[in-house]
C-alpha atoms as a PDB file:
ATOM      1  CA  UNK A   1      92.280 154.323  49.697  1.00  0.00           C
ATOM      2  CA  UNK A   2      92.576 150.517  49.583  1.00  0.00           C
ATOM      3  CA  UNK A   3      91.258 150.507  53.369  1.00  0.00           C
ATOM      4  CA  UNK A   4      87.999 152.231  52.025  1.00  0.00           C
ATOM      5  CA  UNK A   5      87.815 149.519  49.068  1.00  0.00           C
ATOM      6  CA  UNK A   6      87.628 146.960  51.844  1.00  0.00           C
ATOM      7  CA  UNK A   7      85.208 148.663  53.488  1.00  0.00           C
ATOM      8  CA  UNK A   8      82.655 149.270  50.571  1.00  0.00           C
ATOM      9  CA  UNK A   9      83.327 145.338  49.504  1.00  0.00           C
ATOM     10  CA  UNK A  10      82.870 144.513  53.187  1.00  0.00           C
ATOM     11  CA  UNK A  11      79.556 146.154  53.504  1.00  0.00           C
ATOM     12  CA  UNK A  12      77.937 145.084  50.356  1.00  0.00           C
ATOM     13  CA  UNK A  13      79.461 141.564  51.304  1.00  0.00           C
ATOM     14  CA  UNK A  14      77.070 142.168  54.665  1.00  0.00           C
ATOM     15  CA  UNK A  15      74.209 143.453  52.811  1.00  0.00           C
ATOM     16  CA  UNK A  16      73.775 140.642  50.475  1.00  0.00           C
ATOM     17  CA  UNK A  17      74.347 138.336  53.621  1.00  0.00           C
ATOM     18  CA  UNK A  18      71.689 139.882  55.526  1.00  0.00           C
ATOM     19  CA  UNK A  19      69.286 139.583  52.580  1.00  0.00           C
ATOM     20  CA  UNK A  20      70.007 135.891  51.936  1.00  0.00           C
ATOM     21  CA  UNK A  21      69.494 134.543  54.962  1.00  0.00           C
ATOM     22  CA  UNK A  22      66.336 133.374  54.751  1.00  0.00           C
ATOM     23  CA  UNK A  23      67.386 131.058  51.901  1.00  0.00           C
ATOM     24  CA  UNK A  24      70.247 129.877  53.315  1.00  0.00           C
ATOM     25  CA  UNK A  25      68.065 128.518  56.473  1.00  0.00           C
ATOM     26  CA  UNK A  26      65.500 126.983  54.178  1.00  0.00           C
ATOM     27  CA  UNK A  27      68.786 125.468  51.872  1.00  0.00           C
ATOM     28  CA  UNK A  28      70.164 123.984  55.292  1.00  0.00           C
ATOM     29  CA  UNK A  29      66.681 122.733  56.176  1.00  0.00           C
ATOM     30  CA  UNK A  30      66.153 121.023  53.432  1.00  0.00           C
ATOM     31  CA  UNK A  31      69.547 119.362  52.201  1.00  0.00           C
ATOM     32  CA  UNK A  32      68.738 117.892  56.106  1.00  0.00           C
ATOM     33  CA  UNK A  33      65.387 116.610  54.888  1.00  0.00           C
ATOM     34  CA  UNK A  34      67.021 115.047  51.941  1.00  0.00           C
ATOM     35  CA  UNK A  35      69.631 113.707  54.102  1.00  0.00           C
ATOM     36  CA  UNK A  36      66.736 111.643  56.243  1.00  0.00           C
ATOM     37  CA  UNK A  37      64.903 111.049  53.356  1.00  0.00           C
ATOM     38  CA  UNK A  38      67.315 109.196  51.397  1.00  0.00           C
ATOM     39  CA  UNK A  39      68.650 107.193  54.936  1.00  0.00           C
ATOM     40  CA  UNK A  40      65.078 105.956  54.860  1.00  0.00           C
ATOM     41  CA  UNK A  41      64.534 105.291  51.217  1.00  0.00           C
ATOM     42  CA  UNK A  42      67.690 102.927  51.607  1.00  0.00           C
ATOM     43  CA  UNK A  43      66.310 101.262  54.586  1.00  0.00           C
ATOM     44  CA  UNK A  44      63.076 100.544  53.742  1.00  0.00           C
ATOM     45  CA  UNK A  45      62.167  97.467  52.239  1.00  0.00           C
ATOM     46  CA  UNK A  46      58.482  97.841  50.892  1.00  0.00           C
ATOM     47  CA  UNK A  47      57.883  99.156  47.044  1.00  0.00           C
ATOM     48  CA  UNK A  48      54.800 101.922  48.240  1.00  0.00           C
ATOM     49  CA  UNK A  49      56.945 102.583  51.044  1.00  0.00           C
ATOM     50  CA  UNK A  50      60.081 103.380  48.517  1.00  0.00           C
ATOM     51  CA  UNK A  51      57.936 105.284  45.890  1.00  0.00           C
ATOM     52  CA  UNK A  52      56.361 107.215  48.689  1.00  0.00           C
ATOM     53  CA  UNK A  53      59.856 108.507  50.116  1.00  0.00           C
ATOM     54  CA  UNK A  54      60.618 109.084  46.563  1.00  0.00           C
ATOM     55  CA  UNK A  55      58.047 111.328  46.125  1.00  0.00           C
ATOM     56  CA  UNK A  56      58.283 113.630  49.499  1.00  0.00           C
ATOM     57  CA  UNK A  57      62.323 113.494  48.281  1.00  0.00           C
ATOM     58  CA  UNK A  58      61.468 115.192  45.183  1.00  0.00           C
ATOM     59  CA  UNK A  59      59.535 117.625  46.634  1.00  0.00           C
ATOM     60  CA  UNK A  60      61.880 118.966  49.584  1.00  0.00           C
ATOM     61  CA  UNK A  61      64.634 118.635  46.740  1.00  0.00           C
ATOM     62  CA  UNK A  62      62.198 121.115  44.325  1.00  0.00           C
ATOM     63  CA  UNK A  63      62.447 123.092  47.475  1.00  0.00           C
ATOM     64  CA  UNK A  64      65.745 123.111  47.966  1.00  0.00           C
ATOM     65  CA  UNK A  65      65.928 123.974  44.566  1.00  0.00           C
ATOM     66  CA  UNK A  66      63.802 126.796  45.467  1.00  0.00           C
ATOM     67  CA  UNK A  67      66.468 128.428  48.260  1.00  0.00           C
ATOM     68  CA  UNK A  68      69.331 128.604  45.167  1.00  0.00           C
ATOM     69  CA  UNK A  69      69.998 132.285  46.352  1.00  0.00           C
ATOM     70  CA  UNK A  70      71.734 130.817  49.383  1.00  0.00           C
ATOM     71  CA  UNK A  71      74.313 130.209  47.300  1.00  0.00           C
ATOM     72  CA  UNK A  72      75.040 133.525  46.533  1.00  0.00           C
ATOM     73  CA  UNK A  73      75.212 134.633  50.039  1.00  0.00           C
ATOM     74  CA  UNK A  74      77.227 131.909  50.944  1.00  0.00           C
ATOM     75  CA  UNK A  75      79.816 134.042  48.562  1.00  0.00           C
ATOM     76  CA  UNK A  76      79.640 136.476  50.227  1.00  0.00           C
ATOM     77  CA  UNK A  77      80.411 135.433  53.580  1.00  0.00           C
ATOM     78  CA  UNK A  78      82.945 133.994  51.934  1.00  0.00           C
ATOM     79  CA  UNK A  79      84.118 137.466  50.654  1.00  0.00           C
ATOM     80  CA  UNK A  80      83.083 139.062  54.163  1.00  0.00           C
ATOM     81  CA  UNK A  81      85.937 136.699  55.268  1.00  0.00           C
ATOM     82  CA  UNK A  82      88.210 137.916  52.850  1.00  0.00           C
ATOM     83  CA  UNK A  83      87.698 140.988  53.708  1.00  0.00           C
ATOM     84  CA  UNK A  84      88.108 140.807  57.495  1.00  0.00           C
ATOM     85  CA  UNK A  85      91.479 138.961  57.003  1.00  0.00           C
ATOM     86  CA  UNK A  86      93.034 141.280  54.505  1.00  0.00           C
ATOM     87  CA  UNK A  87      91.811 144.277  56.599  1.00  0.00           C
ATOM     88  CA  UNK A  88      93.757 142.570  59.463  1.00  0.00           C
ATOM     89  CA  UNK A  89      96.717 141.830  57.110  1.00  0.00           C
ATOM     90  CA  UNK A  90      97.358 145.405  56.747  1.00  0.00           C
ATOM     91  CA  UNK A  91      97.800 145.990  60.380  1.00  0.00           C
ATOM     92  CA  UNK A  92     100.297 143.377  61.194  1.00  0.00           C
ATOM     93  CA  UNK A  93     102.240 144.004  57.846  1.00  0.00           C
ATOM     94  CA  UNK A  94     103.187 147.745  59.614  1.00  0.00           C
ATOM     95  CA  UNK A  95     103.880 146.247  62.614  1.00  0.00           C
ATOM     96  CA  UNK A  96     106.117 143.957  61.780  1.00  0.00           C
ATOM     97  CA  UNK A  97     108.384 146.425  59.463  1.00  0.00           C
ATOM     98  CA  UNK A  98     108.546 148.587  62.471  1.00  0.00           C
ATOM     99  CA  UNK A  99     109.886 145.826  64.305  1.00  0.00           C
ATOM    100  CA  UNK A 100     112.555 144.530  61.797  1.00  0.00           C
ATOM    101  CA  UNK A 101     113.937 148.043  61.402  1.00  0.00           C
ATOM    102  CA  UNK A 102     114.418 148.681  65.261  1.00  0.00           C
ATOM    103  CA  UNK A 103     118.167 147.958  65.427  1.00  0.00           C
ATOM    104  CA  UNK A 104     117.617 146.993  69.323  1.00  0.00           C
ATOM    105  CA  UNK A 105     114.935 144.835  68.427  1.00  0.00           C
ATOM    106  CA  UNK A 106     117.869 142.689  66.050  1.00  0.00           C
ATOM    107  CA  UNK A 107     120.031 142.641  69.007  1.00  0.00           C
ATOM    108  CA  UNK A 108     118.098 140.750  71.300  1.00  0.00           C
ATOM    109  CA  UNK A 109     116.491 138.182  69.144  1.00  0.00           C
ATOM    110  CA  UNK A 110     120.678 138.105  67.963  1.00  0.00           C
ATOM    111  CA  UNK A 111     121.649 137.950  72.143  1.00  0.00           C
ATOM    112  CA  UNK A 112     119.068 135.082  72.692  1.00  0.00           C
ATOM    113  CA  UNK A 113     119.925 133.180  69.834  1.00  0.00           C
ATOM    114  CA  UNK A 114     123.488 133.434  71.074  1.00  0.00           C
ATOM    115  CA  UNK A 115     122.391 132.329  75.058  1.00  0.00           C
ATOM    116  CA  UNK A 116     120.504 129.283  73.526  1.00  0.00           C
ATOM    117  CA  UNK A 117     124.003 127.655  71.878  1.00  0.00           C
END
């Protein structure tokens, strides 16, 4: 049962990934823009110059604005990770009771630890 929670929460992780791509390109995009932008507004030594960066700045950053979504399916690749490691959790949890209940097992790590003194 819990493996089928992971998988319903895993694929409506992916759905709502797939769906907000598109914002999170245009997010990336323009948090790059800004980036430049404000390098050259710092730079730049003329007044029209400055107010003229200012202005494109405010626009990409009404833009970026724009792509908030992204941050929603930046949560859920974040839970898509989750997910995926929890799923693999469960597989080396069994694995390793098998192998600390093998009485043979105990013996050899016991025999090595005993050859390395």
């Amino acid at each position: 049962m819990k493996k089928f929670g992971l998988l319903v929460a895993g694929g409506i992780a992916a759905l709502i990934l797939l769906s907000t791509i598109g914002p999170m390109v245009g997010l990336a995009v323009s948090v790059v823009l800004l980036y430049f932008i404000f390098k050259q507004f710092l730079k730049t030594e003329s007044t029209g110059a400055k107010i003229g960066l200012g202005f494109i700045g405010f626009i990409v950053l009404i833009a970026s604005i724009h792509n908030a979504p992204a941050i929603i399916g930046v949560a859920a690749a974040y839970v898509l990770y989750l997910v995926y490691k929890k799923w693999n959790e469960n597989k080396h949890k069994h694995t390793k009771i098998k192998e600390d209940s093998d009485p043979f097992a105990n013996f050899e790590k016991q025999w090595n630890e005993i050859k390395n003194y």
